[in-house]
C-alpha atoms as a PDB file:
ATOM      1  CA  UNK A   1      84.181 140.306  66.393  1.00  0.00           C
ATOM      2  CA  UNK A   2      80.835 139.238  68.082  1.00  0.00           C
ATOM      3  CA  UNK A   3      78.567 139.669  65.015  1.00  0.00           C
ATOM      4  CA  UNK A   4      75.307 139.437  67.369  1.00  0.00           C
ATOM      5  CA  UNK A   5      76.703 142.716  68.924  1.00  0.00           C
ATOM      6  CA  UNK A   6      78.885 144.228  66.217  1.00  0.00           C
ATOM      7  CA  UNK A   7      77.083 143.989  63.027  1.00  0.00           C
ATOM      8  CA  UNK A   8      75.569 146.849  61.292  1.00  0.00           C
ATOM      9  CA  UNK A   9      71.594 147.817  61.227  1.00  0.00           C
ATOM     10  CA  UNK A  10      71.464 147.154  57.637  1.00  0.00           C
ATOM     11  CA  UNK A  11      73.269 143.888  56.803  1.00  0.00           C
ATOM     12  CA  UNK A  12      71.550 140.731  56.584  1.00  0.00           C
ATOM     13  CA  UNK A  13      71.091 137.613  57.568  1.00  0.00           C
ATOM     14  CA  UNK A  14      70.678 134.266  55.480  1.00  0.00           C
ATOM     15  CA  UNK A  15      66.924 133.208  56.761  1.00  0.00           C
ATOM     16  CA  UNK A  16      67.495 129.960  55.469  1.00  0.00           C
ATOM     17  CA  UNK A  17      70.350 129.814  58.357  1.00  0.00           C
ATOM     18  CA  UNK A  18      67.665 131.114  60.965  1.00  0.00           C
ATOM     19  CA  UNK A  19      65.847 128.487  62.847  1.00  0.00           C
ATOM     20  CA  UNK A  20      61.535 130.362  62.688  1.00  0.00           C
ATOM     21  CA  UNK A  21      61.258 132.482  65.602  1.00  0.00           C
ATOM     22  CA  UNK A  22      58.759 131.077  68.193  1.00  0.00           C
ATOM     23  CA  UNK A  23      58.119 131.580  71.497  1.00  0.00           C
ATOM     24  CA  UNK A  24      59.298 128.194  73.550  1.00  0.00           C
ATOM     25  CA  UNK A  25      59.424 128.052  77.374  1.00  0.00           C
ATOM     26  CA  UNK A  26      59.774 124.721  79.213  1.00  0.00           C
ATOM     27  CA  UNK A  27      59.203 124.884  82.994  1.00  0.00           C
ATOM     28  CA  UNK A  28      60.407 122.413  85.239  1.00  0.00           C
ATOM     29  CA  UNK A  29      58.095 121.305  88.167  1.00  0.00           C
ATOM     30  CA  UNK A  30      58.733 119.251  90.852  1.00  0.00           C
ATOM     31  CA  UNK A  31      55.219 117.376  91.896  1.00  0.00           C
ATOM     32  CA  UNK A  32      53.056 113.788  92.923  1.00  0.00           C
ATOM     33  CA  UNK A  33      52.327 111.538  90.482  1.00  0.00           C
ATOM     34  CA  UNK A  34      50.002 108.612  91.456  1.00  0.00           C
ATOM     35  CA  UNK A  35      51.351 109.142  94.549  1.00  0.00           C
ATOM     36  CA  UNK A  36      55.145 109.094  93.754  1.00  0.00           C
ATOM     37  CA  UNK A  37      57.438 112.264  93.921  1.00  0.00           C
ATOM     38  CA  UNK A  38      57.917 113.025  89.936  1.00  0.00           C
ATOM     39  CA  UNK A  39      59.345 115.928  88.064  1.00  0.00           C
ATOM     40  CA  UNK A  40      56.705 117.600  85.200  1.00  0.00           C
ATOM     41  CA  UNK A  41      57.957 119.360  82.281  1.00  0.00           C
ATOM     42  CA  UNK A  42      55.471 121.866  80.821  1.00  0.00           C
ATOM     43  CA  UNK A  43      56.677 123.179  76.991  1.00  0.00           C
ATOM     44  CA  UNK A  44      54.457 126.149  75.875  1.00  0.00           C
ATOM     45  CA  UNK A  45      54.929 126.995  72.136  1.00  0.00           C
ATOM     46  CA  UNK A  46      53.875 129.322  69.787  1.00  0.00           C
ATOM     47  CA  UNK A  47      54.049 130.606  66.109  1.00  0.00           C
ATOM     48  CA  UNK A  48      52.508 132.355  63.488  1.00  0.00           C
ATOM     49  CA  UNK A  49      50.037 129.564  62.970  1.00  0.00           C
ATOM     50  CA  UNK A  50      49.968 127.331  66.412  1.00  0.00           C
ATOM     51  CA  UNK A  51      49.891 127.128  69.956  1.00  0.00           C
ATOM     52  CA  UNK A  52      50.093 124.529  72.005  1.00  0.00           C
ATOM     53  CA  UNK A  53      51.333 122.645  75.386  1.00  0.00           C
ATOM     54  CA  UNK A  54      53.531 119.884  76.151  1.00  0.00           C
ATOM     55  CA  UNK A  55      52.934 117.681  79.084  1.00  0.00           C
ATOM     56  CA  UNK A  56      56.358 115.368  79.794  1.00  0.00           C
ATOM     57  CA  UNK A  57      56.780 112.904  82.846  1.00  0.00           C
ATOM     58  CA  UNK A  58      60.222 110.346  81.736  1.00  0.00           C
ATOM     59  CA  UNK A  59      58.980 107.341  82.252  1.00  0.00           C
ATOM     60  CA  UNK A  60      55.310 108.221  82.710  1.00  0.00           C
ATOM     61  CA  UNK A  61      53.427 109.988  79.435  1.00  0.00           C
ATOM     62  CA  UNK A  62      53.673 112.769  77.323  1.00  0.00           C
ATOM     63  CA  UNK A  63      50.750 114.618  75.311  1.00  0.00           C
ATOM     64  CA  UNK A  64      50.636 117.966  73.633  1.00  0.00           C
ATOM     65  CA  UNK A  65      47.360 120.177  74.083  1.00  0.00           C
ATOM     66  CA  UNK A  66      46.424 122.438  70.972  1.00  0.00           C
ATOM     67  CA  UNK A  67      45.402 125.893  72.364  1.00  0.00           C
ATOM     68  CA  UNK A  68      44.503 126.955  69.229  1.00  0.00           C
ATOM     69  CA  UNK A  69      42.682 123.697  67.392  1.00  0.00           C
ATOM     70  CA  UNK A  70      42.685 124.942  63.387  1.00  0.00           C
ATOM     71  CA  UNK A  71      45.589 126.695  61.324  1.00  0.00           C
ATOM     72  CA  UNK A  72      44.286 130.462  61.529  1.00  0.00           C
ATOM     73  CA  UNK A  73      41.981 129.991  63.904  1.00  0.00           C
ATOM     74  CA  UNK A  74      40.856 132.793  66.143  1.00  0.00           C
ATOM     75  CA  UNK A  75      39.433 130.095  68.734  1.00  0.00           C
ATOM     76  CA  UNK A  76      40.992 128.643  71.069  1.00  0.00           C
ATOM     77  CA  UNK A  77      40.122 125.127  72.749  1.00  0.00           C
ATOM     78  CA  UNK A  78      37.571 123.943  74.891  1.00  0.00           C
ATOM     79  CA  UNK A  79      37.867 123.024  78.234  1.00  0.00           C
ATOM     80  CA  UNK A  80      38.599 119.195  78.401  1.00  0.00           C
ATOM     81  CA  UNK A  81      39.954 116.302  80.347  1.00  0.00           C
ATOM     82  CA  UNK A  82      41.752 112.758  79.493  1.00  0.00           C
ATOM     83  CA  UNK A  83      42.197 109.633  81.467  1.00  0.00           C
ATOM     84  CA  UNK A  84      45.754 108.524  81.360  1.00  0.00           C
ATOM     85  CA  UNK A  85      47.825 105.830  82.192  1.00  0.00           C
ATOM     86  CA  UNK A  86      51.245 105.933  82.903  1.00  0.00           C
ATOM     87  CA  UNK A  87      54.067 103.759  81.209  1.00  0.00           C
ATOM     88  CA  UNK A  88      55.572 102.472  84.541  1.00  0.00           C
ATOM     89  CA  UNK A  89      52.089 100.894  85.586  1.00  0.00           C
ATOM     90  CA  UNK A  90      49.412  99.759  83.439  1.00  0.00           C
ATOM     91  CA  UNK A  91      46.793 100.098  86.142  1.00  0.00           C
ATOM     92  CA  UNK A  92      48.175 103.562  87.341  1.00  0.00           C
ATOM     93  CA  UNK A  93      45.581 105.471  86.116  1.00  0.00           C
ATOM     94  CA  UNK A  94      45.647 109.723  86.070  1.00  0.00           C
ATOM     95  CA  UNK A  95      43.222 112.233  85.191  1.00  0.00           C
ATOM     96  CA  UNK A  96      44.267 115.864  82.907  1.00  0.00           C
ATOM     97  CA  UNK A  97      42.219 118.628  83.041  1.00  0.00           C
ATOM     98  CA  UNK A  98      42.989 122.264  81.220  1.00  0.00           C
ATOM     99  CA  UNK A  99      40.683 125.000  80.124  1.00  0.00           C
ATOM    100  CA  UNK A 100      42.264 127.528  78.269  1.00  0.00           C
ATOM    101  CA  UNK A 101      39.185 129.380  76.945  1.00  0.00           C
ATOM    102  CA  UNK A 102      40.231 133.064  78.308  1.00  0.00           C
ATOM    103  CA  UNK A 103      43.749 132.712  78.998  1.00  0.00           C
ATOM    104  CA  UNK A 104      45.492 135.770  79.309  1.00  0.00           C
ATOM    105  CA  UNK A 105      49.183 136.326  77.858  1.00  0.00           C
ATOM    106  CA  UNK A 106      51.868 138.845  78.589  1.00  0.00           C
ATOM    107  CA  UNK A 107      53.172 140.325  75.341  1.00  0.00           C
ATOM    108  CA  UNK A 108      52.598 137.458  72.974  1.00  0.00           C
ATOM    109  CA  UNK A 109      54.392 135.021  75.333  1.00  0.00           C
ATOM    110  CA  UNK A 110      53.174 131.197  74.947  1.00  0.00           C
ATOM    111  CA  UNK A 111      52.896 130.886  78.277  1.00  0.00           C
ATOM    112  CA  UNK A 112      49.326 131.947  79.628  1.00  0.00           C
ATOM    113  CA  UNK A 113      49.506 134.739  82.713  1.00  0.00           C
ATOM    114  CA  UNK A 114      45.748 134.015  84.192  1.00  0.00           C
ATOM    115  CA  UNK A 115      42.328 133.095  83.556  1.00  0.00           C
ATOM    116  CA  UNK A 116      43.429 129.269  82.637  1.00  0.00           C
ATOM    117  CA  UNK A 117      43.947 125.947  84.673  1.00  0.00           C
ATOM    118  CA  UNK A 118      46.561 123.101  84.050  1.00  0.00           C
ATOM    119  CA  UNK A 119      45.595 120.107  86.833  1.00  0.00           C
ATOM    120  CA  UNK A 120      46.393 116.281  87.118  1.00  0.00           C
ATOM    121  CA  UNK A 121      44.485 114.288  89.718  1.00  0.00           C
ATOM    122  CA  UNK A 122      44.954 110.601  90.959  1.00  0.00           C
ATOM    123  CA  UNK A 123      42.261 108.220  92.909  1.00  0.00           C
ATOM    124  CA  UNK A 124      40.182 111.691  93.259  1.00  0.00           C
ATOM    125  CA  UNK A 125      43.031 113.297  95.153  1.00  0.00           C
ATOM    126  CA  UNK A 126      44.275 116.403  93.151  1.00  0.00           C
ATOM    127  CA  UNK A 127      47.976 116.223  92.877  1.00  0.00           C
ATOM    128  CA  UNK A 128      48.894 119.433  90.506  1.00  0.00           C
ATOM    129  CA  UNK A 129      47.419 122.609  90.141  1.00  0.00           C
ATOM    130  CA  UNK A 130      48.673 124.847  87.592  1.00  0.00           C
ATOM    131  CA  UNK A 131      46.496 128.330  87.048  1.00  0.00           C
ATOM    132  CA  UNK A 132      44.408 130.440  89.133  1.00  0.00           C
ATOM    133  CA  UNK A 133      40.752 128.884  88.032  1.00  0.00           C
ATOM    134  CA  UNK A 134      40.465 126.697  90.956  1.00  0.00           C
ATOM    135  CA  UNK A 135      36.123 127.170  91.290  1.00  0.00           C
ATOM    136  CA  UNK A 136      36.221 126.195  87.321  1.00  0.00           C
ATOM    137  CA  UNK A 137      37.717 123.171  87.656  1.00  0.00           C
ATOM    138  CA  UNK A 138      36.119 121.815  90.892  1.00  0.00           C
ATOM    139  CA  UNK A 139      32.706 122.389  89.227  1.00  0.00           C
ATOM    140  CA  UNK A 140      33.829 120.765  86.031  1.00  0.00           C
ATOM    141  CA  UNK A 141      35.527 118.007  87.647  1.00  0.00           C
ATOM    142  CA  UNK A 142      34.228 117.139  90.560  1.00  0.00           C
ATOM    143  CA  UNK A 143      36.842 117.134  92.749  1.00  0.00           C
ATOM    144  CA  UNK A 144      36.687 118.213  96.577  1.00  0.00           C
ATOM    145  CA  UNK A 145      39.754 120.663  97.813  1.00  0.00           C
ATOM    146  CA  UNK A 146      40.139 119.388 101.667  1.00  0.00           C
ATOM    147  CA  UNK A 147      43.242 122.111 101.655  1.00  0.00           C
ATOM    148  CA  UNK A 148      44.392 125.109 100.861  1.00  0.00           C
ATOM    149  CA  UNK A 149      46.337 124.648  97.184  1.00  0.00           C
ATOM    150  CA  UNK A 150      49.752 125.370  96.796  1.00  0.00           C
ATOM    151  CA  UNK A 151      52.002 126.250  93.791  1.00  0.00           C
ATOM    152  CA  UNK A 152      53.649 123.497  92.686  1.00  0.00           C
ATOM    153  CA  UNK A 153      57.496 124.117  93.147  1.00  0.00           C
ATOM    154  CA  UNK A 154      58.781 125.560  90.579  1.00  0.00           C
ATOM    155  CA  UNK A 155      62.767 124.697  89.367  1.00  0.00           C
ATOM    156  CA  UNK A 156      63.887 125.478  86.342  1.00  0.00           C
ATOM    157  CA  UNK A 157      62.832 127.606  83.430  1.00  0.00           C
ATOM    158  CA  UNK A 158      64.252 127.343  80.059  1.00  0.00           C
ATOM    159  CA  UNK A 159      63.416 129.307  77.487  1.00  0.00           C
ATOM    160  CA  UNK A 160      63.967 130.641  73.735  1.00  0.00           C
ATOM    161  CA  UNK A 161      63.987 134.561  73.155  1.00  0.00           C
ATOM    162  CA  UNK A 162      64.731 135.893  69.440  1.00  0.00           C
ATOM    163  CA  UNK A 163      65.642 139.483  69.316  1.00  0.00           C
ATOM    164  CA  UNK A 164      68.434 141.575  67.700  1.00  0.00           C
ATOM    165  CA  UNK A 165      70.730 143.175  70.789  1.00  0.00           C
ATOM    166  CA  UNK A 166      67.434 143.012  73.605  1.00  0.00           C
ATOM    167  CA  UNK A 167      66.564 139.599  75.155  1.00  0.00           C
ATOM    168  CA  UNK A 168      63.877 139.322  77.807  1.00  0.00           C
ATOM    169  CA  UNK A 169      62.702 137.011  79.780  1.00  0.00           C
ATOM    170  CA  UNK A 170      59.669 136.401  83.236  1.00  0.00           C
ATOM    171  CA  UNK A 171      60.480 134.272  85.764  1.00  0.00           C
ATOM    172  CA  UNK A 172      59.066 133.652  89.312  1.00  0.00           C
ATOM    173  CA  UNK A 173      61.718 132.218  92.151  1.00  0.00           C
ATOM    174  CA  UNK A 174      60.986 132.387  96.331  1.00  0.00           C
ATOM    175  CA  UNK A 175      58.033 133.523  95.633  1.00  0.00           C
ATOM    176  CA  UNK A 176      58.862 136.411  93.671  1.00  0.00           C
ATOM    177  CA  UNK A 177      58.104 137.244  89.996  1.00  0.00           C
ATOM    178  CA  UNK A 178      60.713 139.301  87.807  1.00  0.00           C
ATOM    179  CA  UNK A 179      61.892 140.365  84.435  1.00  0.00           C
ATOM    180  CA  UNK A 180      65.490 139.628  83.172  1.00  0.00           C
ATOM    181  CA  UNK A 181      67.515 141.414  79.934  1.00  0.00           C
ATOM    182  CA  UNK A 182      69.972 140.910  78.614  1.00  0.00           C
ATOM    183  CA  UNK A 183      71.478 143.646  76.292  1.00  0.00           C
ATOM    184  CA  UNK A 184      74.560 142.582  74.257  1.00  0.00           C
ATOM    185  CA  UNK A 185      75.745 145.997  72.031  1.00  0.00           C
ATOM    186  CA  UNK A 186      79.021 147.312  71.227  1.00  0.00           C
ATOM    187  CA  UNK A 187      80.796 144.019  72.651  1.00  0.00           C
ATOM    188  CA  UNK A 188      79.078 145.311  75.936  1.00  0.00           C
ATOM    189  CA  UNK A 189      76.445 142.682  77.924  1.00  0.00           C
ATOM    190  CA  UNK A 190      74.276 144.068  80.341  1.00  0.00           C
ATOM    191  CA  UNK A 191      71.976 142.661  82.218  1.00  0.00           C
ATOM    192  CA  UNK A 192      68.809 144.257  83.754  1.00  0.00           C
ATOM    193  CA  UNK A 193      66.775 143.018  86.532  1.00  0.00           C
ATOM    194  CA  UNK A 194      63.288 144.199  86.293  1.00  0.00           C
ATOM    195  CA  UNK A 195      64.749 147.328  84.253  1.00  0.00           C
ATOM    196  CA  UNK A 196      67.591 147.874  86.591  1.00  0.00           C
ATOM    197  CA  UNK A 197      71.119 147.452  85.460  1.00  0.00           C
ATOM    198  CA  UNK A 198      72.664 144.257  87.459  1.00  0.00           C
ATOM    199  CA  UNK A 199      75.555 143.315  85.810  1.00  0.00           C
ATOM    200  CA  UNK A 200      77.921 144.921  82.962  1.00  0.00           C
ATOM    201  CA  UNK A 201      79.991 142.565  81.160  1.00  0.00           C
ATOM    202  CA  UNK A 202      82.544 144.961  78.853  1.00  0.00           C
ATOM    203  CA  UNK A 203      85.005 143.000  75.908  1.00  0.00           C
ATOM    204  CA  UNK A 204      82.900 140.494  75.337  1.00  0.00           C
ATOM    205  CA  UNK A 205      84.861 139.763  72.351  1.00  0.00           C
ATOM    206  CA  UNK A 206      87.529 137.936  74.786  1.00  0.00           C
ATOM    207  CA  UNK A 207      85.311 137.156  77.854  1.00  0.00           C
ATOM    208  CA  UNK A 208      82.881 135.206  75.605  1.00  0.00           C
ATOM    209  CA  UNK A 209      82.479 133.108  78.569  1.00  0.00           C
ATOM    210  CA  UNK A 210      82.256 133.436  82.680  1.00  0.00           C
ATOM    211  CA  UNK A 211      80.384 133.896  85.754  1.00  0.00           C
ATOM    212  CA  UNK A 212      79.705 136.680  87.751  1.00  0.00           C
ATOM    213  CA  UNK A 213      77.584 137.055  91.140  1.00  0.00           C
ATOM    214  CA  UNK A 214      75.076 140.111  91.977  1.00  0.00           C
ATOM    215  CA  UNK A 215      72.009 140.159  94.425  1.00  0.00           C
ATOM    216  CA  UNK A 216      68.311 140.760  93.941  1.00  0.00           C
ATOM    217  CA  UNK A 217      66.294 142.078  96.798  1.00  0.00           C
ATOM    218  CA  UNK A 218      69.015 140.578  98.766  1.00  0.00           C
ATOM    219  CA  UNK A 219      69.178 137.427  97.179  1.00  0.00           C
ATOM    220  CA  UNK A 220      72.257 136.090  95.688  1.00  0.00           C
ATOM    221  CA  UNK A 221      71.888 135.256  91.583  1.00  0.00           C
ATOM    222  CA  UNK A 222      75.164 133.699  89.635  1.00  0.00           C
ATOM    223  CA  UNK A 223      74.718 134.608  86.156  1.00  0.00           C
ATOM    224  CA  UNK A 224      76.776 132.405  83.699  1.00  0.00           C
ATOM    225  CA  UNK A 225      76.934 133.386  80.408  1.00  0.00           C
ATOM    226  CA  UNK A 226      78.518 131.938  76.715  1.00  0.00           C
ATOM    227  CA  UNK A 227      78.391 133.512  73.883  1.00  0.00           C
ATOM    228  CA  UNK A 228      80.996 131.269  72.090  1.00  0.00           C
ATOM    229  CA  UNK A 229      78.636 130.817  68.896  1.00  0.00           C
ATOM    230  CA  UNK A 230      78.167 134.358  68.525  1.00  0.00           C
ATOM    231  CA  UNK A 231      81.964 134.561  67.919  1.00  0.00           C
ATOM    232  CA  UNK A 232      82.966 131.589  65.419  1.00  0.00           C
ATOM    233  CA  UNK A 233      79.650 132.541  63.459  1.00  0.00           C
ATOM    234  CA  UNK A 234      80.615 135.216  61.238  1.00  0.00           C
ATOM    235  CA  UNK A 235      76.990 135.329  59.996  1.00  0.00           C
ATOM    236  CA  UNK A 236      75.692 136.032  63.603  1.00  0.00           C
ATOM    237  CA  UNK A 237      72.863 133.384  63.290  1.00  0.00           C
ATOM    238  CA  UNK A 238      74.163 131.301  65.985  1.00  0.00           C
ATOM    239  CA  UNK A 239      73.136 131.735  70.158  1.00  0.00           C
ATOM    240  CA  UNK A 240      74.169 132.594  73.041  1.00  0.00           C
ATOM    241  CA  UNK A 241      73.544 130.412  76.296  1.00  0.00           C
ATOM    242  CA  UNK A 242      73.173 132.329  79.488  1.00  0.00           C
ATOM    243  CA  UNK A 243      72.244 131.261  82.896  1.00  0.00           C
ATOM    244  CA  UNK A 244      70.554 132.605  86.193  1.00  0.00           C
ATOM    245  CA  UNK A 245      70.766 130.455  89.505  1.00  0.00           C
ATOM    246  CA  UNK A 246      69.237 130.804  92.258  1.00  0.00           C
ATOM    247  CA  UNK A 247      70.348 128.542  95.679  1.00  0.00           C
ATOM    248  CA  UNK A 248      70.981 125.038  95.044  1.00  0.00           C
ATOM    249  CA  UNK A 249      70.064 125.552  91.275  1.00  0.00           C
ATOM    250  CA  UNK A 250      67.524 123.617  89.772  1.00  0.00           C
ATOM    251  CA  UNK A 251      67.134 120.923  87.006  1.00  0.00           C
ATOM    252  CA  UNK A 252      68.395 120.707  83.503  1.00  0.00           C
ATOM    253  CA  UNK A 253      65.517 118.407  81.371  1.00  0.00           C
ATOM    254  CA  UNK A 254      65.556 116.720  78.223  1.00  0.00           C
ATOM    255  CA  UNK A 255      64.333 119.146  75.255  1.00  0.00           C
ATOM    256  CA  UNK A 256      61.086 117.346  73.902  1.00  0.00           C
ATOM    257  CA  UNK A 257      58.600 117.824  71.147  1.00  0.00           C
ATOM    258  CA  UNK A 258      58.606 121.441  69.483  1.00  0.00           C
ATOM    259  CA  UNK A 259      61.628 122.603  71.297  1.00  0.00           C
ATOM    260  CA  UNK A 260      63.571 119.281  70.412  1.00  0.00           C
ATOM    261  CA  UNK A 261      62.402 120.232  66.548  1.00  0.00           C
ATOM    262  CA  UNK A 262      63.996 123.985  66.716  1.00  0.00           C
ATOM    263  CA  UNK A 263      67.157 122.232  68.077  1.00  0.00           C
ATOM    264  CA  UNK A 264      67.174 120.100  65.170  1.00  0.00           C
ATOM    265  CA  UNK A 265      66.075 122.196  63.056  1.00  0.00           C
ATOM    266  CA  UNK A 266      69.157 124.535  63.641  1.00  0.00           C
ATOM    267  CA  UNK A 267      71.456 122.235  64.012  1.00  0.00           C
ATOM    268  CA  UNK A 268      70.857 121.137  60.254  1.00  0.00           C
ATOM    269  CA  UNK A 269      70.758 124.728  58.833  1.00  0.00           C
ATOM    270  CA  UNK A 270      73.562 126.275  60.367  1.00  0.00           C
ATOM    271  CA  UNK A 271      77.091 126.900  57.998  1.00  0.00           C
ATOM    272  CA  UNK A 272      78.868 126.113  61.559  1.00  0.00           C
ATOM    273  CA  UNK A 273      77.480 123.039  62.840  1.00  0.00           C
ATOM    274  CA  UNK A 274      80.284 121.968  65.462  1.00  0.00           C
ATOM    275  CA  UNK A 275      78.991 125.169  67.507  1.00  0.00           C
ATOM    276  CA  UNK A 276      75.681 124.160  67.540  1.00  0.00           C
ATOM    277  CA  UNK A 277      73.944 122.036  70.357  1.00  0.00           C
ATOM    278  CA  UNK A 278      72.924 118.104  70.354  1.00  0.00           C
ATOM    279  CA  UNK A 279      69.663 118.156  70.001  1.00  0.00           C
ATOM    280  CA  UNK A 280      69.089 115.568  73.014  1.00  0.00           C
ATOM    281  CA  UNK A 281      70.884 117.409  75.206  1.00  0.00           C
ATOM    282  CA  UNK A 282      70.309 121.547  76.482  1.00  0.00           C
ATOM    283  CA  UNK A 283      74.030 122.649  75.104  1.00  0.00           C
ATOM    284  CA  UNK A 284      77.310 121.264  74.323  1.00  0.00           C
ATOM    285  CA  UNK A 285      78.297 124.576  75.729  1.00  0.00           C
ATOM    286  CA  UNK A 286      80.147 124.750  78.922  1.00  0.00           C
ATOM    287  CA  UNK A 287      78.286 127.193  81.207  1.00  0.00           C
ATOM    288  CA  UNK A 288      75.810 124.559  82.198  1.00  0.00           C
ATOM    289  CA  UNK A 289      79.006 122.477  83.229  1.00  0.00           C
ATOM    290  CA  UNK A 290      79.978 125.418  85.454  1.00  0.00           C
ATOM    291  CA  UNK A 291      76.341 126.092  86.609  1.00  0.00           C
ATOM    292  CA  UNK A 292      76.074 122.217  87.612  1.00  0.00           C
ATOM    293  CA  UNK A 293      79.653 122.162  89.465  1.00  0.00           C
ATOM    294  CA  UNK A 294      78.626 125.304  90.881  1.00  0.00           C
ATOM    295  CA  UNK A 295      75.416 124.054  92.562  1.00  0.00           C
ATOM    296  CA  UNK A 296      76.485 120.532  93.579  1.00  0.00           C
ATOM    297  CA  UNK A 297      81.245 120.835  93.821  1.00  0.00           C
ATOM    298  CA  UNK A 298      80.885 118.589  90.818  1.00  0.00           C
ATOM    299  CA  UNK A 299      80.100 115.780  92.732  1.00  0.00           C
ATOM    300  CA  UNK A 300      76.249 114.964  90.396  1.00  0.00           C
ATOM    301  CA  UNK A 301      76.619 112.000  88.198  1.00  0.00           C
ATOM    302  CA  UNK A 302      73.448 113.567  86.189  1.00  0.00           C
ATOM    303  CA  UNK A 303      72.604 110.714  84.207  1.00  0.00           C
ATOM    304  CA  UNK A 304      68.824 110.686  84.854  1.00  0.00           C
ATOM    305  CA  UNK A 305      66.739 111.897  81.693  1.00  0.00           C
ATOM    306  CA  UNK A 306      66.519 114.796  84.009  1.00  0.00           C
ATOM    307  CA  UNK A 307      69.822 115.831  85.294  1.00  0.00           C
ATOM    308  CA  UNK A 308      69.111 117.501  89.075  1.00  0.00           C
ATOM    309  CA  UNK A 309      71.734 119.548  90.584  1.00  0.00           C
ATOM    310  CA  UNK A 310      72.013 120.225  94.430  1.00  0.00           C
ATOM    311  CA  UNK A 311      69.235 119.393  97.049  1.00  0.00           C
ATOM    312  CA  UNK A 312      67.028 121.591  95.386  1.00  0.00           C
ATOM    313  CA  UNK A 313      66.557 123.342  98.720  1.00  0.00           C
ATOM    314  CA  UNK A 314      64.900 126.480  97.407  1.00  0.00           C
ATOM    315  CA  UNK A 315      66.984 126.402  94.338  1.00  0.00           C
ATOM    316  CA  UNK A 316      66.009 128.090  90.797  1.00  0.00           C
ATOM    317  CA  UNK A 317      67.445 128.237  87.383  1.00  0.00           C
ATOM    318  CA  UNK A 318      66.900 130.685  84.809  1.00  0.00           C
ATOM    319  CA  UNK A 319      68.203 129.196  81.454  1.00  0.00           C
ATOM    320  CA  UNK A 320      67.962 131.588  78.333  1.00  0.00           C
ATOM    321  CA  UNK A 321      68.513 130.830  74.461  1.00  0.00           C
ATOM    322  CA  UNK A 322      68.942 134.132  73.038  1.00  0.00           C
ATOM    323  CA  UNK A 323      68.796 133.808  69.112  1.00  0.00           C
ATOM    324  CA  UNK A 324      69.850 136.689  66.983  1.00  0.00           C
ATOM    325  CA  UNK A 325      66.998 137.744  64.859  1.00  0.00           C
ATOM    326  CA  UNK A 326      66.992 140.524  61.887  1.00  0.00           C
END
């Protein structure tokens, strides 16, 4: 039995065996970076007592931004900026800017929804624009827009959703911004696309793992879906791994900082470790396999730090870590 969708209201889980639920989403962008094409990996975490954002090039620099400074602080961080240079060349020099001072956030996500500005610039050209405070940050910074900016293409979302049977998740892709569920209950997995029923998966108990196609707005979306660990985890405090792709799919990055610390963390605590993931690498399960063969016939070596699948020709991928929480 699938104890994440069988178990009763009342029985309880170890918390020892529970990695803390937090809010993690890591967002995949495919950008300029002193003039070089470059992916950027964006982490946005949050718990109880912190907040902050993880900036990740492989190869280039990382550095985490505190949104909220202080342990129970109410305030969150000033607008800054820091001169960086990158790893591959000393005298490659990049500037960060971010004001987060009256972000906005959609139901207690760690990712901010408006009123806040991410932005990396090189030789005064402005190279990533992350936000929708583009007059705030041209009179902080000083830097002239010649064009029209655009959003920086999007690829890949991954994120971490705690819940008991309801797991939901925001994600933007053509252009488009909607809201996946996934409802696992009675050995029954639905999934909802903004609050429409898409997909229902029924005995889960044997189909613990597959791949199914339905459309959105005409659009084609392969959902892949494992929810191995809920089945060999009698105490229901492992995860399930599911996956929406879009097109050509998009990239599959290395888990850094706070997410790379939940994997660990998890890994360390859990009474069945061999179902648990590597912590330097997304899963050991094999629905991101399928999702890579899927997008590319198999034929991606994927041994970059950041594995890409397909052309990325208007390709998007939706990866969820749904963690059973009671």
């Amino acid at each position: 039995m699938i104890p994440a969708c069988f178990s009763q209201p009342n029985t309880l889980s170890s918390s020892s065996q529970v990695p803390d639920p937090q809010n993690l989403i890591t967002c995949i962008y495919q950008t300029q970076l002193s003039g070089s094409p470059s992916y950027l990996t964006l982490t946005w975490s949050k718990t109880l007592f912190s907040h902050s954002l993880t900036i990740y090039a492989a190869d280039s620099f990382s550095i985490t931004i505190s949104l909220h400074p202080l342990t129970f602080s109410f305030f969150r961080t000033r607008p800054g900026s820091k001169s960086i240079y990158l790893s591959r060349s000393r005298c490659q020099r990049i500037k960060l800017y971010w004001d987060f001072t009256r972000a906005e956030f959609t139901r207690n996500s760690a990712e901010p929804e408006s009123c806040f500005y991410v932005a990396i610039s090189w030789d005064t050209k402005l190279e990533f624009f992350l936000g929708d405070l583009v007059d705030e940050l041209t009179r902080r910074s000083g830097l002239v827009m010649t064009r029209r900016l655009r959003e920086p293409a999007l690829l890949s979302r991954r994120e971490h959703v705690f819940g008991r049977r309801n797991y939901v998740s925001r994600a933007q892709f053509l252009g488009t911004k909607h809201e996946f569920g996934i409802e696992c209950s009675g050995g029954v997995l639905k999934v909802k696309v903004d609050g429409e029923i898409s997909l229902i998966i029924k005995r889960l108990a044997w189909k613990f793992r597959g791949n199914e196609k339905f459309y959105v707005g005409g659009i084609e979306v392969e959902f892949f879906w494992d929810v191995f660990n809920w089945v060999n985890d009698n105490n229901g405090n492992g995860h399930g791994v599911f996956v929406f792709q879009v097109g050509d799919g998009g990239v599959w990055p290395d888990m850094v900082g706070p997410e790379k610390r939940l994997m660990k963390k998890s890994l360390s605590s859990s009474p069945v470790s061999g179902t648990m993931p590597s912590p330097s690498t997304p899963s050991c399960s094999s629905v991101l396999q399928w999702a890579e063969e899927s997008s590319d016939g198999g034929r991606s070596s994927c041994s970059s730090s950041i594995r890409s699948c397909g052309s990325n020709g208007g390709g998007f991928s939706l990866l969820l870590y749904a963690w059973r929480k009671d």
